[in-house]
Each structure stands twice: as structure tokens, then as C-alpha cells.
PDB file of N, CA and C in Angstrom:
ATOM      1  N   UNK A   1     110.059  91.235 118.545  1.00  0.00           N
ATOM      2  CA  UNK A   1     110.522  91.237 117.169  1.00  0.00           C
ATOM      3  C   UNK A   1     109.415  91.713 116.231  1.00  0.00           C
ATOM      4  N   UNK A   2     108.397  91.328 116.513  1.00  0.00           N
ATOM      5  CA  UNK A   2     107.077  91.783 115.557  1.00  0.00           C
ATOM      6  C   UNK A   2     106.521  93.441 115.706  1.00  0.00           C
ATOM      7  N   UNK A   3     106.651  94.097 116.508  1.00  0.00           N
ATOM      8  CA  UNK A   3     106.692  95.038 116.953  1.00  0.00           C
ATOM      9  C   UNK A   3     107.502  96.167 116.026  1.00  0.00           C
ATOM     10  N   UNK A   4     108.835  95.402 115.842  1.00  0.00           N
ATOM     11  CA  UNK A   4     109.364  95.918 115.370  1.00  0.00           C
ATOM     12  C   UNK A   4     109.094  96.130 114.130  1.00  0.00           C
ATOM     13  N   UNK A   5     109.185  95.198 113.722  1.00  0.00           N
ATOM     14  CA  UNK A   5     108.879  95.250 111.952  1.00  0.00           C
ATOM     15  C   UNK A   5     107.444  95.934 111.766  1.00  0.00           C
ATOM     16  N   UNK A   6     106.568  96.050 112.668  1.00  0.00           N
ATOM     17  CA  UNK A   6     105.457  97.080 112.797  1.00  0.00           C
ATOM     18  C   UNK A   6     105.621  98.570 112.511  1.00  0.00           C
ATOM     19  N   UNK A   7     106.755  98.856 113.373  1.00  0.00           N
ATOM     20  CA  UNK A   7     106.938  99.970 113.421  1.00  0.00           C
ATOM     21  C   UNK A   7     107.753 100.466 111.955  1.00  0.00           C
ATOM     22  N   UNK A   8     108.208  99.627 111.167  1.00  0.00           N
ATOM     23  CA  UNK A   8     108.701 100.014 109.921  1.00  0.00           C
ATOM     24  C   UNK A   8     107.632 100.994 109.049  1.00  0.00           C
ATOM     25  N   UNK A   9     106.770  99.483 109.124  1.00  0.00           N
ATOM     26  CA  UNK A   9     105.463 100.196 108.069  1.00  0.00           C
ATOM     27  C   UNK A   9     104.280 101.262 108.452  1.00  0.00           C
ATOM     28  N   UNK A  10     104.656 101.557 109.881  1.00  0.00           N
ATOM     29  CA  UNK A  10     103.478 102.296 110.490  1.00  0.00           C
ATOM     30  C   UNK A  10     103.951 103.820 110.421  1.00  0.00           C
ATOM     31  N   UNK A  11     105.203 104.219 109.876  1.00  0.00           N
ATOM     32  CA  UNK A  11     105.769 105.341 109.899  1.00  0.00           C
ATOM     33  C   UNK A  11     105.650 105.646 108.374  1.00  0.00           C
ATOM     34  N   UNK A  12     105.198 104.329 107.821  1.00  0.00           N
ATOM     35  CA  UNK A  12     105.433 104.654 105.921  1.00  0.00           C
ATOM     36  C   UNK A  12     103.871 106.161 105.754  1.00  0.00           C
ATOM     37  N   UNK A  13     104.002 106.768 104.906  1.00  0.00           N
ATOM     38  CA  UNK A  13     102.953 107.563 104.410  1.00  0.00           C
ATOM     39  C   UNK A  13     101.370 107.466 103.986  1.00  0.00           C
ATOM     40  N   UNK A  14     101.602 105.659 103.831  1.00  0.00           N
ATOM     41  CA  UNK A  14     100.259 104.795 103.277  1.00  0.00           C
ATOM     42  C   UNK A  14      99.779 104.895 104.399  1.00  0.00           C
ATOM     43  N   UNK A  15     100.519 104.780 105.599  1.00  0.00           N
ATOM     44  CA  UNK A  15      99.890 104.070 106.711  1.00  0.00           C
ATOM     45  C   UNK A  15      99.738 105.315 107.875  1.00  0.00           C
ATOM     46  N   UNK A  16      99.394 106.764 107.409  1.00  0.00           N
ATOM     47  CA  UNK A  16      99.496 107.394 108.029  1.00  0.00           C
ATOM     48  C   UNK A  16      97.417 107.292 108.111  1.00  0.00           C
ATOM     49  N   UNK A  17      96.917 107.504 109.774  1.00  0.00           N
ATOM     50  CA  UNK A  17      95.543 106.995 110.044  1.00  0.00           C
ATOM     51  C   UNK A  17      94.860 108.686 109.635  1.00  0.00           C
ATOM     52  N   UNK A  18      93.462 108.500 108.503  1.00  0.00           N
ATOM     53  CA  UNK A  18      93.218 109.714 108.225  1.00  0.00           C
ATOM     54  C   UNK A  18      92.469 110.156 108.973  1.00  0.00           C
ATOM     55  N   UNK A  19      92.009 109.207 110.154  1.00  0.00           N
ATOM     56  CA  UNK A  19      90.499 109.293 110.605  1.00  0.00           C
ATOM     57  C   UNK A  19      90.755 109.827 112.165  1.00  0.00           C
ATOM     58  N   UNK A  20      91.968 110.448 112.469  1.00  0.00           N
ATOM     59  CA  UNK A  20      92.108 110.516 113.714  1.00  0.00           C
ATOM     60  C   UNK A  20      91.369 112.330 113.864  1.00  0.00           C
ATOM     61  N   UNK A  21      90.867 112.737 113.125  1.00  0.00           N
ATOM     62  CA  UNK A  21      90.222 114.404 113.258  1.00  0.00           C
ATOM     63  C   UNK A  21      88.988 113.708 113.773  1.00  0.00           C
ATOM     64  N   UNK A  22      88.428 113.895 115.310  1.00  0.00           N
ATOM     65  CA  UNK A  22      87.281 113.182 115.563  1.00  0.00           C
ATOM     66  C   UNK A  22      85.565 114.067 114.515  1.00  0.00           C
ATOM     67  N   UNK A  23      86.057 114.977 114.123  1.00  0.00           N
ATOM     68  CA  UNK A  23      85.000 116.222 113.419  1.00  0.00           C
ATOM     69  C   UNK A  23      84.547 115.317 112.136  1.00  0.00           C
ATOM     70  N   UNK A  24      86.035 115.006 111.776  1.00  0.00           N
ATOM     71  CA  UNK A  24      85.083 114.287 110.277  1.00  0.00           C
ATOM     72  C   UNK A  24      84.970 112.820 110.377  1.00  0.00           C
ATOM     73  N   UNK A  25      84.455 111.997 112.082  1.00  0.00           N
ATOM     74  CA  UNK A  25      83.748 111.261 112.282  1.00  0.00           C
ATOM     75  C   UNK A  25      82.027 111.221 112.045  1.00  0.00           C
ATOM     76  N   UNK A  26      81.768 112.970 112.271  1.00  0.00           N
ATOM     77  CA  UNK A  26      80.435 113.195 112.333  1.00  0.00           C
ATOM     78  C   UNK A  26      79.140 112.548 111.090  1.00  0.00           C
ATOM     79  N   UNK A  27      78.222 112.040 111.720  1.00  0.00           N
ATOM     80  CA  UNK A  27      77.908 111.640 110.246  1.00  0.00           C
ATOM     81  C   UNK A  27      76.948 112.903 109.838  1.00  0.00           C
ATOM     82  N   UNK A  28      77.493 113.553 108.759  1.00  0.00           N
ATOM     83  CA  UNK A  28      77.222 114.011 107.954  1.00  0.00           C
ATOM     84  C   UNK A  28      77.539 113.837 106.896  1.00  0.00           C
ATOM     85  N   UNK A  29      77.029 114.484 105.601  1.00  0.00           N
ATOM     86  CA  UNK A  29      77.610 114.070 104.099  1.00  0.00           C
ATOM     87  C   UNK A  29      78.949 113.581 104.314  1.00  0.00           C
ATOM     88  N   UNK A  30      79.366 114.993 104.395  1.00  0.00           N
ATOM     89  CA  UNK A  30      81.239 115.351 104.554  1.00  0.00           C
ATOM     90  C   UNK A  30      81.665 113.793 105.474  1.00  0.00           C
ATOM     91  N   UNK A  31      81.346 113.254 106.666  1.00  0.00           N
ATOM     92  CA  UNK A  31      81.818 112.504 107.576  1.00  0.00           C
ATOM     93  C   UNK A  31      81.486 111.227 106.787  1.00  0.00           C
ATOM     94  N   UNK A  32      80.591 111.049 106.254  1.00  0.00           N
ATOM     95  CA  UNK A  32      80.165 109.689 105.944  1.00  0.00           C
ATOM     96  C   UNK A  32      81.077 109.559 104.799  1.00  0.00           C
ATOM     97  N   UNK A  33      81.684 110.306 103.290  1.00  0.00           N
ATOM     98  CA  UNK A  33      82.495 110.334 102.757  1.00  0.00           C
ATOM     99  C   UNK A  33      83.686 109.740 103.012  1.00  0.00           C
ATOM    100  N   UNK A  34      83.992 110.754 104.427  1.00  0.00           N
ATOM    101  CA  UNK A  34      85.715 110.453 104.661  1.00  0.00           C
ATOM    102  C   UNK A  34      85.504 109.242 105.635  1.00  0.00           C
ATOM    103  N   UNK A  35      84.255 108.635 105.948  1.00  0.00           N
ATOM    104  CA  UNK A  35      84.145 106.801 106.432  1.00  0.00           C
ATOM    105  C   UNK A  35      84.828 106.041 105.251  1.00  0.00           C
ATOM    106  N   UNK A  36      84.028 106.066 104.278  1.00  0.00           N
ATOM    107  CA  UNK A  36      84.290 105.358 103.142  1.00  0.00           C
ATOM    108  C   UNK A  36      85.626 105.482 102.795  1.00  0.00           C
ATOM    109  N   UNK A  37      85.874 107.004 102.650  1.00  0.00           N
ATOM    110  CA  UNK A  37      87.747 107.014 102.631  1.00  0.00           C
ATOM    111  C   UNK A  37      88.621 106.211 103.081  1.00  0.00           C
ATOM    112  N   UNK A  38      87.956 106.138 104.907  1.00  0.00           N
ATOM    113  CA  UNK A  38      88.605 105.423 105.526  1.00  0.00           C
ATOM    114  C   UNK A  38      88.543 104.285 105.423  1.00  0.00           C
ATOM    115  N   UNK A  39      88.055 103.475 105.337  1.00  0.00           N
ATOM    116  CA  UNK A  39      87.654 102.265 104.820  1.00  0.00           C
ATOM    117  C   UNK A  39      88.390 101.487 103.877  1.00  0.00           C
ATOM    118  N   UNK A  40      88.557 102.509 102.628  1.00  0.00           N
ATOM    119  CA  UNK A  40      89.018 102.169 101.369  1.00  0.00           C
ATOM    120  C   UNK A  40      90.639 102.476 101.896  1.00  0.00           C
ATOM    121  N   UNK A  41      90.804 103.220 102.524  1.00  0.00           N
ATOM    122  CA  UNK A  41      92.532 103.289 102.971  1.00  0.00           C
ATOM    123  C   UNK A  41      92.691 101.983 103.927  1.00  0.00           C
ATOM    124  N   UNK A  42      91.858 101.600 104.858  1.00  0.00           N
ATOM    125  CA  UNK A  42      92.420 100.338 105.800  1.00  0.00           C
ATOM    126  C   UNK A  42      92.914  99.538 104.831  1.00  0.00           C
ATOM    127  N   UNK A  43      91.984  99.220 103.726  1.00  0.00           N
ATOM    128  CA  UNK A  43      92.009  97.881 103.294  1.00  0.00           C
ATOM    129  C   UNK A  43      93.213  98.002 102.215  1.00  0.00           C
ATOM    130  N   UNK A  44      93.700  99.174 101.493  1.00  0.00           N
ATOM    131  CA  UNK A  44      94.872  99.266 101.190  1.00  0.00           C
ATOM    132  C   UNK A  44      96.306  99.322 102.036  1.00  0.00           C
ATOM    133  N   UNK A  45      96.164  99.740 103.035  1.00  0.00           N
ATOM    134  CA  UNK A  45      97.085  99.448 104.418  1.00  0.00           C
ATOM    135  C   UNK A  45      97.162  97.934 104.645  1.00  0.00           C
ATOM    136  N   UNK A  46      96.324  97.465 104.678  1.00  0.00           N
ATOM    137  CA  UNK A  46      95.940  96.272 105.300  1.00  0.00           C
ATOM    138  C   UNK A  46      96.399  95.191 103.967  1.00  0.00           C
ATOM    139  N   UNK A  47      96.667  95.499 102.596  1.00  0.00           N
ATOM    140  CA  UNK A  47      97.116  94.930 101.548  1.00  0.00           C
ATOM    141  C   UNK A  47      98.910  94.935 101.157  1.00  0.00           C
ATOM    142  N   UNK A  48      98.958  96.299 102.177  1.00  0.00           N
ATOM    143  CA  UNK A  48     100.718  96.733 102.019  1.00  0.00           C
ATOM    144  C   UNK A  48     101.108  96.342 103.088  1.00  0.00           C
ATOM    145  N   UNK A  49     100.501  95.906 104.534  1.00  0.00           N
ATOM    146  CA  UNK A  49     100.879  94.886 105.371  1.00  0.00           C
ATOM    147  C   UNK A  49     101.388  93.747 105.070  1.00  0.00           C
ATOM    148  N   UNK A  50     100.136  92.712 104.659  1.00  0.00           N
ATOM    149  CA  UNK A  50     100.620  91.532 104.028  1.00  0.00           C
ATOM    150  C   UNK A  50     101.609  91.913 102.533  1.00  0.00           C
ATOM    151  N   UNK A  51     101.928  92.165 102.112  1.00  0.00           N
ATOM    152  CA  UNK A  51     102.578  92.205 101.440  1.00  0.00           C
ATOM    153  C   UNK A  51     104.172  92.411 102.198  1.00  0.00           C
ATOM    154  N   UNK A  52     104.116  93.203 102.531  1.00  0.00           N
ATOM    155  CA  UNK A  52     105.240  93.533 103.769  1.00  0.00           C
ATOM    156  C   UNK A  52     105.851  92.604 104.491  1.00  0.00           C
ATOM    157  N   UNK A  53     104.636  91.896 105.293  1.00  0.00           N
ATOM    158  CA  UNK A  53     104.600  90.951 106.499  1.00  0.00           C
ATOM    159  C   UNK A  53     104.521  89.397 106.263  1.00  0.00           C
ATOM    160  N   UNK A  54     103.767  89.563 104.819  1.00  0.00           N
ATOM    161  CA  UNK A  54     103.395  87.903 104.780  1.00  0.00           C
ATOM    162  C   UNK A  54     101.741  87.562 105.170  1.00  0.00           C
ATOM    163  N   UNK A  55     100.508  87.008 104.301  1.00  0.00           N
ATOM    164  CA  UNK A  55      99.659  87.553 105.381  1.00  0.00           C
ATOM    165  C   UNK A  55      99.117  86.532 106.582  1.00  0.00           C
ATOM    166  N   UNK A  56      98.610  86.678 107.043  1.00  0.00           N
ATOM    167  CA  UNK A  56      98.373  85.926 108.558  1.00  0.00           C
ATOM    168  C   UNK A  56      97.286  85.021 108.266  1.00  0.00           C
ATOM    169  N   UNK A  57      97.417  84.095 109.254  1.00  0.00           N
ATOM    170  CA  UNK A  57      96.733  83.075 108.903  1.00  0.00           C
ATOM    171  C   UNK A  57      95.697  83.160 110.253  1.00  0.00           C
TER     172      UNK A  57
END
């Protein structure tokens, strides 16, 4: 059942993962940037979860 309701929000646009280009893992300027990007997107994902889901205890 949880799975499911996973799969609702994992198809939404918020929750699309930016970090899957392994290139702009590299740390360079450019890579270390789109870390922080990433970062700053989990934790908004991770805010439209619980919100979604309820958050976990």
C-alpha cells in the first residue's frame, strides 16, 4: 500500500531526481553548484512528501 502512494508523488515534476547526469557530480565549480541544487531540491521533495504523506515519525 505504501508503495503505492509513493509512486503518486515520485512521477510528480518536483520530484523528478536532477542529479542523475553522473558529469555534473564532478566537483568542479559547475558540479559543486548543482550539489547544492541538489540538496536544496531534496529538502523541498522531502517537504512535499510529508505534506503528501503525513511526516514520519
Amino acid at each position: 500500500m505504501r508503495q503505492r502512494i509513493n509512486h503518486e508523488f515520485n512521477g510528480c515534476d518536483e520530484h523528478k531526481n536532477i542529479m542523475e547526469n553522473r558529469l555534473l557530480q564532478e566537483i568542479t565549480p559547475l558540479g559543486c553548484q548543482r550539489l547544492k541544487e541538489a540538496l536544496k531540491d531534496a529538502k523541498l521533495r522531502k517537504a512535499h512528501r510529508d505534506k503528501l504523506l503525513g511526516e514520519r515519525k
